[in-house]
Protein backbone atom coordinates (compact mmCIF):
# COMPACT_ATOMS: atom_id res chain seq x y z
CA UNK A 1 0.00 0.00 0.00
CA UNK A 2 2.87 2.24 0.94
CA UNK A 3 4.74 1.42 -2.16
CA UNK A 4 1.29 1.98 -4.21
CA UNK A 5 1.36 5.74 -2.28
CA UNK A 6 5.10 6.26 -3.19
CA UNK A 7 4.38 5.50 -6.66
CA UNK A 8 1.31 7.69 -7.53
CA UNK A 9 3.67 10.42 -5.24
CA UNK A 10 6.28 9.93 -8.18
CA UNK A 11 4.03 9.94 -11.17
CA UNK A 12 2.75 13.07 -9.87
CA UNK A 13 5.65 14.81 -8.93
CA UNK A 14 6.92 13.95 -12.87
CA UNK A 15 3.64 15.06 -14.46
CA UNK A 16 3.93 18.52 -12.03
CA UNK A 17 7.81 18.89 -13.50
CA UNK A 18 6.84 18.31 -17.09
CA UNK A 19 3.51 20.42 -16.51
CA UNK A 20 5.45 23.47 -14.65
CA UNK A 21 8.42 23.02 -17.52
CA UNK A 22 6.24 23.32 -20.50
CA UNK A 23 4.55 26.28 -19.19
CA UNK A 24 7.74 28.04 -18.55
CA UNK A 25 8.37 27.91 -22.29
CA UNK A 26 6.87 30.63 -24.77
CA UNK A 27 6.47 28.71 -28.07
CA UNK A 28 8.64 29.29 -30.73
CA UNK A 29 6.99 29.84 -34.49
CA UNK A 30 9.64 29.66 -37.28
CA UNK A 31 9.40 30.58 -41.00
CA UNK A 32 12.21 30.61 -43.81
CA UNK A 33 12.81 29.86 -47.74
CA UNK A 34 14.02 26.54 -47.01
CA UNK A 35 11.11 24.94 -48.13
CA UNK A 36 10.99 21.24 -47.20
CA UNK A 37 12.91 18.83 -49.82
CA UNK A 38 16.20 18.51 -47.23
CA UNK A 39 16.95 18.92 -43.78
CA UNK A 40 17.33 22.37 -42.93
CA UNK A 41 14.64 22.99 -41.02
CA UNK A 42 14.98 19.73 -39.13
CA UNK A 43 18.49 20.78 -38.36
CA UNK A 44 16.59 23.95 -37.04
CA UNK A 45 13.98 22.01 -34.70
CA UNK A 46 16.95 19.51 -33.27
CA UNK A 47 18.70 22.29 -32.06
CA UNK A 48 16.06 24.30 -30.52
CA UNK A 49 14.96 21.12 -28.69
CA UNK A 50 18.77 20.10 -27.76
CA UNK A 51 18.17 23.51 -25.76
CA UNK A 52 14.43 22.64 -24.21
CA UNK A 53 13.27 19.12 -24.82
CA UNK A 54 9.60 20.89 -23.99
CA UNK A 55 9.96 23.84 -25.99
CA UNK A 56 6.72 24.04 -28.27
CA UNK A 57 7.88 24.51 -31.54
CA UNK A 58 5.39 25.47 -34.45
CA UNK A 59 5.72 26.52 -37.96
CA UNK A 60 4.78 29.95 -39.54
CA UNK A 61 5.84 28.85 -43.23
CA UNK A 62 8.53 27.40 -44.85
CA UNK A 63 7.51 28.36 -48.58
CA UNK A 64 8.54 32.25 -48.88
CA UNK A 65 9.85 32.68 -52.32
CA UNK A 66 13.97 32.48 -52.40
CA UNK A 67 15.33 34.86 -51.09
CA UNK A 68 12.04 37.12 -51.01
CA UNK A 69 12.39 38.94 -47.89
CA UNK A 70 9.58 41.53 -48.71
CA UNK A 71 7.36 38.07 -48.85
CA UNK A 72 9.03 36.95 -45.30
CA UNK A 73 8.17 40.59 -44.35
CA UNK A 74 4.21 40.29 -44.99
CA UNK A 75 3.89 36.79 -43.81
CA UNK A 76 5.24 38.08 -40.11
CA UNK A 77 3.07 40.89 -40.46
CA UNK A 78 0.07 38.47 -41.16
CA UNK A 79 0.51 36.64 -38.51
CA UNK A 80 2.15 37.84 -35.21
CA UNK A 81 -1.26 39.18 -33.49
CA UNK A 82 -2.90 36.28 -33.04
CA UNK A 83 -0.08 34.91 -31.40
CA UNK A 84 0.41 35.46 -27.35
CA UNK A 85 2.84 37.82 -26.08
CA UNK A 86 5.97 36.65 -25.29
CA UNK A 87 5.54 34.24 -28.55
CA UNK A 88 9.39 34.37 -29.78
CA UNK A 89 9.75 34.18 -33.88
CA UNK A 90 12.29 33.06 -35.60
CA UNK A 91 12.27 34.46 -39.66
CA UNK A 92 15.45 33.12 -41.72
CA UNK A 93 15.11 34.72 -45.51
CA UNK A 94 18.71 35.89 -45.85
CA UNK A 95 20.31 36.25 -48.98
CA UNK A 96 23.02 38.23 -46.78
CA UNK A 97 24.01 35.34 -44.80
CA UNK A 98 27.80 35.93 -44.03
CA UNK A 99 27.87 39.32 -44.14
CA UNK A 100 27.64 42.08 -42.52
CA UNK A 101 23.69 42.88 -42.02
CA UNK A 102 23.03 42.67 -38.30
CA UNK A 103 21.43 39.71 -36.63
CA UNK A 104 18.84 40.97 -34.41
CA UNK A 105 15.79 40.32 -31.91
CA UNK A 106 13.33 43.00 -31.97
CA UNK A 107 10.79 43.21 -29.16
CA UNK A 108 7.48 44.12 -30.33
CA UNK A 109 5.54 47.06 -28.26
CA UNK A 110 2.58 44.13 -28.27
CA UNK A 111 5.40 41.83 -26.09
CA UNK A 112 6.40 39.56 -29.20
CA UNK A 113 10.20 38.83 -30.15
CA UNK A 114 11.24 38.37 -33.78
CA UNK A 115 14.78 36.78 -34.64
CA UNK A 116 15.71 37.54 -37.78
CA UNK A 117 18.69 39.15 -39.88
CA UNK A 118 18.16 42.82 -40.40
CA UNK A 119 17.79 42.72 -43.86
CA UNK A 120 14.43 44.55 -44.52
CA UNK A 121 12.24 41.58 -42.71
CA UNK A 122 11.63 43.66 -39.85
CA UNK A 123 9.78 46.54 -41.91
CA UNK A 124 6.22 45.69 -41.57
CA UNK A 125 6.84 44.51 -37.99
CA UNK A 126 8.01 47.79 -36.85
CA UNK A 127 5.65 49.85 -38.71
CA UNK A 128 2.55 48.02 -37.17
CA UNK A 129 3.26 46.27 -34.27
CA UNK A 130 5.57 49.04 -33.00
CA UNK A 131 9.51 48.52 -31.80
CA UNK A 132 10.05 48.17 -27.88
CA UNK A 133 14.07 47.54 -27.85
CA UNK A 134 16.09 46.17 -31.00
CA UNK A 135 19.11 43.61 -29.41
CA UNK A 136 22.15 42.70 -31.75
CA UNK A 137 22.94 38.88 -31.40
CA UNK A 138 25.73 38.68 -29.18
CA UNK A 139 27.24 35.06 -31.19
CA UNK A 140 30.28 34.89 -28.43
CA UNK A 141 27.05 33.81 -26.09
CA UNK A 142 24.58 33.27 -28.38
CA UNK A 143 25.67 30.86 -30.89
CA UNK A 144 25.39 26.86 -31.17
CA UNK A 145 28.97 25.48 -29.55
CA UNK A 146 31.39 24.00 -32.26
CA UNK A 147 29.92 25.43 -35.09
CA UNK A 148 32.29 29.28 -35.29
CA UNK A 149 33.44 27.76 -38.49
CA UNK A 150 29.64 27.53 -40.38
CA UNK A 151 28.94 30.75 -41.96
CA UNK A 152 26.14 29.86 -44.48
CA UNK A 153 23.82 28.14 -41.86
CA UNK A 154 23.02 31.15 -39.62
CA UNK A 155 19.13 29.93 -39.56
CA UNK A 156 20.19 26.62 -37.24
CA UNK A 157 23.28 28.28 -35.47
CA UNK A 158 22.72 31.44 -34.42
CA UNK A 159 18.98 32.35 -35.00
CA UNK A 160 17.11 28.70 -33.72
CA UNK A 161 19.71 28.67 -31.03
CA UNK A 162 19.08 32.36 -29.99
CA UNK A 163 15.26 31.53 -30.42
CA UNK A 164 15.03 28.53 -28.65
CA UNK A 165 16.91 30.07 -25.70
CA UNK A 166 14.85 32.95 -25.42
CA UNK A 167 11.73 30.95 -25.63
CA UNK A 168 12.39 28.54 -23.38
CA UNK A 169 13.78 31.11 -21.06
CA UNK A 170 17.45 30.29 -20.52
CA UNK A 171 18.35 33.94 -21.45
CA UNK A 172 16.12 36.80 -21.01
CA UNK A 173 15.94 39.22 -23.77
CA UNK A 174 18.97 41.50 -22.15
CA UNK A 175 21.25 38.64 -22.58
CA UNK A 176 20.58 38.48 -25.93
CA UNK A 177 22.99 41.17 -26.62
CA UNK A 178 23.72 45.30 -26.85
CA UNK A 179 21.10 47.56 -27.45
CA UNK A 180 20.75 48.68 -30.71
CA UNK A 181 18.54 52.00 -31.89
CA UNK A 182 15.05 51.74 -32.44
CA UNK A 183 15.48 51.45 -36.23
CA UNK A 184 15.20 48.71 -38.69
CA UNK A 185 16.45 48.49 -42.82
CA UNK A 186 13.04 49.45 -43.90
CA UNK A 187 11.56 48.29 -47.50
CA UNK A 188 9.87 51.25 -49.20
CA UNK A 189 6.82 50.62 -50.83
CA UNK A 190 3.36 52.74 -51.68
CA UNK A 191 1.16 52.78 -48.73
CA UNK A 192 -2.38 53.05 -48.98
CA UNK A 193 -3.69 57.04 -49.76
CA UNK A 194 -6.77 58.79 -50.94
CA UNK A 195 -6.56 61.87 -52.97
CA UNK A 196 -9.95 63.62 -54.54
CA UNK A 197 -11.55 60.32 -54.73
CA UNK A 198 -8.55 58.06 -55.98
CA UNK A 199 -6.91 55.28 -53.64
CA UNK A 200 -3.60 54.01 -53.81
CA UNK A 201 -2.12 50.75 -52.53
CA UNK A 202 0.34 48.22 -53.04
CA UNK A 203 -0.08 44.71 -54.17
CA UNK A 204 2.37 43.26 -50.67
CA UNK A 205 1.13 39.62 -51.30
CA UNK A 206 -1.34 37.19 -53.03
CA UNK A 207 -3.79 34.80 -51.64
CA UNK A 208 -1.17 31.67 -53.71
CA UNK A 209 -3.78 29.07 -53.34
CA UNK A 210 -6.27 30.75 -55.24
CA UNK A 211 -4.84 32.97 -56.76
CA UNK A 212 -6.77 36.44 -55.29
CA UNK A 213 -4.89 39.51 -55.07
CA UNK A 214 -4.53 41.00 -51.85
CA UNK A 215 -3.66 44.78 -50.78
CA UNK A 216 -2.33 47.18 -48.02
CA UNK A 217 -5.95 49.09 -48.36
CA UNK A 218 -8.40 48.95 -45.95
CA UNK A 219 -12.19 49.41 -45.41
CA UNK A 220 -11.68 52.49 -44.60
CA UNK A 221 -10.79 53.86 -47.81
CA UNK A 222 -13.49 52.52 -49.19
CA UNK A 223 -15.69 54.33 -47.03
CA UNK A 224 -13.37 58.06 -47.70
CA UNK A 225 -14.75 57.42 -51.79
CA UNK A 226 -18.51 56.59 -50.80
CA UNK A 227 -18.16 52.73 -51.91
CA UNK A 228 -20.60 50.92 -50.33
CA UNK A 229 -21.84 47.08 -51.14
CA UNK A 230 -23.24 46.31 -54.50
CA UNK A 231 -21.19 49.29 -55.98
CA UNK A 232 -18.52 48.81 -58.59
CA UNK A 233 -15.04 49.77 -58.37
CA UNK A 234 -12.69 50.55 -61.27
CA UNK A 235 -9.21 49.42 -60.69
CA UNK A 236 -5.85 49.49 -62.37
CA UNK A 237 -3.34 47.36 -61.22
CA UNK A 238 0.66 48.19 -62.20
CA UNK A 239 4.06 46.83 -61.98
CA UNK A 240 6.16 49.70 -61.34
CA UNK A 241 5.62 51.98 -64.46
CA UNK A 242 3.78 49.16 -66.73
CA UNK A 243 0.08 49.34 -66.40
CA UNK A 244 -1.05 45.40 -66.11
CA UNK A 245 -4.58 45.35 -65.96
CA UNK A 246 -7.73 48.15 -66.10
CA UNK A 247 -11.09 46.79 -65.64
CA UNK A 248 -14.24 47.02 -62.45
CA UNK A 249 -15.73 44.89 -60.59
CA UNK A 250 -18.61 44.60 -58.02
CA UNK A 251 -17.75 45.41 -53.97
CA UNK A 252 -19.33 42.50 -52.82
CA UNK A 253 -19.28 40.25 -49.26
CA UNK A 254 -18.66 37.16 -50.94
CA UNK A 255 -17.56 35.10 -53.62
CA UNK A 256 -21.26 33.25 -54.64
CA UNK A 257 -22.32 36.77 -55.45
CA UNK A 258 -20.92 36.86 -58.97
CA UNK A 259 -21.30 34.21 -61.61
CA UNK A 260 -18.43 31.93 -61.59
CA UNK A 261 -15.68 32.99 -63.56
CA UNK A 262 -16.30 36.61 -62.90
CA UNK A 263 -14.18 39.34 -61.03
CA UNK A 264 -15.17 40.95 -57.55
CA UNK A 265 -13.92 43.12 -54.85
CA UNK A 266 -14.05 41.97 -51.51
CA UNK A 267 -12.62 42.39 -47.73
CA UNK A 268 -9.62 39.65 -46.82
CA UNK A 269 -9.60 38.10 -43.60
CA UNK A 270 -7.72 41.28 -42.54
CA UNK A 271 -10.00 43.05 -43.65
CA UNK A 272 -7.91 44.79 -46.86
CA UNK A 273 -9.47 45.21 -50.45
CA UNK A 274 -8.79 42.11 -52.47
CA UNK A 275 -9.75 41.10 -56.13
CA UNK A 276 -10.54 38.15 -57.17
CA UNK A 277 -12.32 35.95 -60.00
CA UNK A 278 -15.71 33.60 -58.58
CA UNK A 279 -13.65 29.86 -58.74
CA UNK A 280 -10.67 31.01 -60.90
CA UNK A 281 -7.09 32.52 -60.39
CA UNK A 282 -7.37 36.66 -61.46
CA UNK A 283 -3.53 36.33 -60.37
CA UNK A 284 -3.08 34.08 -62.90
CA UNK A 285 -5.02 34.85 -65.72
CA UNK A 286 -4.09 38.44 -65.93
CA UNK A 287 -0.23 37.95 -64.58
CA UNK A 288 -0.28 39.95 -61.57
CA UNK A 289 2.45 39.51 -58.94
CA UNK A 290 3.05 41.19 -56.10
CA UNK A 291 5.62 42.83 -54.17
CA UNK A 292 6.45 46.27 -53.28
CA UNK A 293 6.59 47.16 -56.90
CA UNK A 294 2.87 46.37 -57.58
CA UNK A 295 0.78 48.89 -57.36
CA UNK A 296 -3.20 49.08 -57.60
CA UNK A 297 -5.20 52.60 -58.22
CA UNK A 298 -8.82 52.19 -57.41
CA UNK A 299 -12.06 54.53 -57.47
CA UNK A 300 -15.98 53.94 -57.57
CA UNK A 301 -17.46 53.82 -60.72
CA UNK A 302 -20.32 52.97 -62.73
C-alpha cells in the first residue's frame, strides 16, 4: 500500500515537472525559404529542442519565395497578433548570410520577439506592431557550440539557437545582446492614400492558393470614396511603371455573389481590399504579382 502511495507520489511529482516546464516555455513559431525537400529545417527544430526538450515549436511557413524577404516581411506581419505575447519568432530569408547585415531580436511594443537578420524583414513589424528595444545577437554567447566555423547556416546556429533560448527562457531578452537603436532596414513601398476620390495601394502579397490579389488598403478607404456594397469599383493594377490590368468589378461580401468565372472586390480576412475571380485565379489569368513594386489605383465607378 505504501509502495502503491510512493508511486502515484512519483508519477505526480513527474507530471507537475513536465507540466510546470512546458509552461515556462513561450512557443517558438519559425518561418524561412528553405522549403521542405532537405533537412534544414529539421536541423533547425533539433537544435532548438537540444536547448528545451519541452519547448513548443510550431511553424509559420517554410515556402517564402527564395530569397524574397519583402514576402518573409508580410507573412510576419500576417501573422504575429494572433499569437500570445511573449511568442518568440524566428524568420530566416537571408540572402546576406555571411555578411555584414546585423542579426537581431526586436521586441514588439505588443510583447512579441522576432529573430531575424536585419535585412528589410523587420519593416512591416516595426511599422505596425511598433519597436520596444532592438538587441544585436551577441554570437560569443549566443551561438550553437562547435559550429564558429559555419557561416552559411546562420538559420540553425545562431537564429534557432538564440530563439530557442529565449523561448524557453534560458536567457532573457537582455542577454541576448547590446542595445541597438530603435530602427530597422526598412523596404519602401506605396502605402495606402486617398486623394480627390482616388486610392492608392500596393499589391504586398497574393492569396497563392487561389490565386486572389490582396492589398495594403483597408475598409476604410473605401468608405473616404462613398463605396458601399453592391457598388462597382474601377481598378488598375501596375508593376512599377507598366500598367497590367484596367477593368471594375462589383464590392461585394462574398464570392457566390458573382457568376463563376467573374471578377469581384471583396474584404480579406484582414480586412484589406482584395480582387478576385468567382472559382478562378485573377492572379493568374491576368499575370499579376506582387511585391512592393505592384501597385493598384482604385475609385468607384459605374
Amino acid at each position: 500500500m505504501k509502495i502503491n502511495k510512493l508511486k502515484k507520489s512519483v508519477i505526480a511529482a513527474i507530471f507537475m515537472s513536465i507540466s510546470t516546464a512546458t509552461l515556462a516555455n513561450n512557443a517558438l513559431v519559425l518561418q524561412t525559404d528553405f522549403g521542405l525537400k532537405d533537412g534544414a529545417v529539421s536541423a533547425m527544430k533539433g537544435v532548438a529542442f537540444g536547448v528545451s526538450p519541452t519547448l513548443p515549436i510550431y511553424d509559420l511557413t517554410h515556402e517564402v519565395p527564395a530569397y524574397n524577404i519583402w514576402e518573409g516581411a508580410y507573412r510576419l506581419y500576417q501573422t504575429i497578433e494572433y499569437w500570445p505575447e511573449g511568442t518568440v519568432f524566428v524568420s530566416v530569408v537571408d540572402p546576406g548570410v555571411g555578411t555584414d547585415r546585423h542579426s537581431v531580436v526586436l521586441k514588439t511594443k505588443t510583447g512579441h520577439f522576432i529573430v531575424s537578420p536585419d535585412n528589410g524583414t523587420l519593416t512591416l513589424v516595426a511599422e505596425h506592431f511598433g519597436i520596444e528595444a532592438i538587441r544585436q545577437i551577441d554570437e560569443t554567447k549566443n551561438r550553437l557550440k562547435g559550429s564558429e566555423k559555419s557561416y552559411t547556416f546562420h538559420g540553425r546556429d545562431v537564429y534557432s539557437y538564440t530563439g530557442a533560448r529565449l523561448a524557453s527562457g534560458a536567457i532573457t531578452f537582455e542577454e541576448v545582446g547590446p542595445i541597438l537603436p530603435n530602427q530597422v532596414v526598412s523596404i519602401e513601398y506605396q502605402k495606402a492614400t486617398e486623394d480627390s476620390g482616388n486610392v492608392k495601394g500596393t499589391i504586398p502579397i497574393l492569396d497563392i492558393q487561389y490565386g486572389n490579389i490582396w492589398s495594403n488598403i483597408d475598409e476604410s478607404f473605401l468608405t473616404k470614396i462613398g463605396v458601399n456594397y453592391g457598388d462597382n469599383v474601377c481598378f488598375t493594377i501596375n508593376q512599377g511603371e507598366t500598367q497590367k490590368y484596367d477593368g471594375k468589378a462589383p464590392y461585394v461580401t462574398s464570392f457566390g455573389e458573382v457568376p463563376e468565372g467573374s471578377p469581384l472586390i471583396y474584404l480579406n480576412s484582414l480586412l484589406q481590399v482584395s480582387i478576385a475571380l468567382n472559382m478562378d485565379s485573377f492572379a493568374e489569368k491576368h499575370g499579376i504579382g506582387s511585391g512592393a513594386d505592384w501597385h493598384i489605383n482604385l475609385k468607384k465607378c459605374d
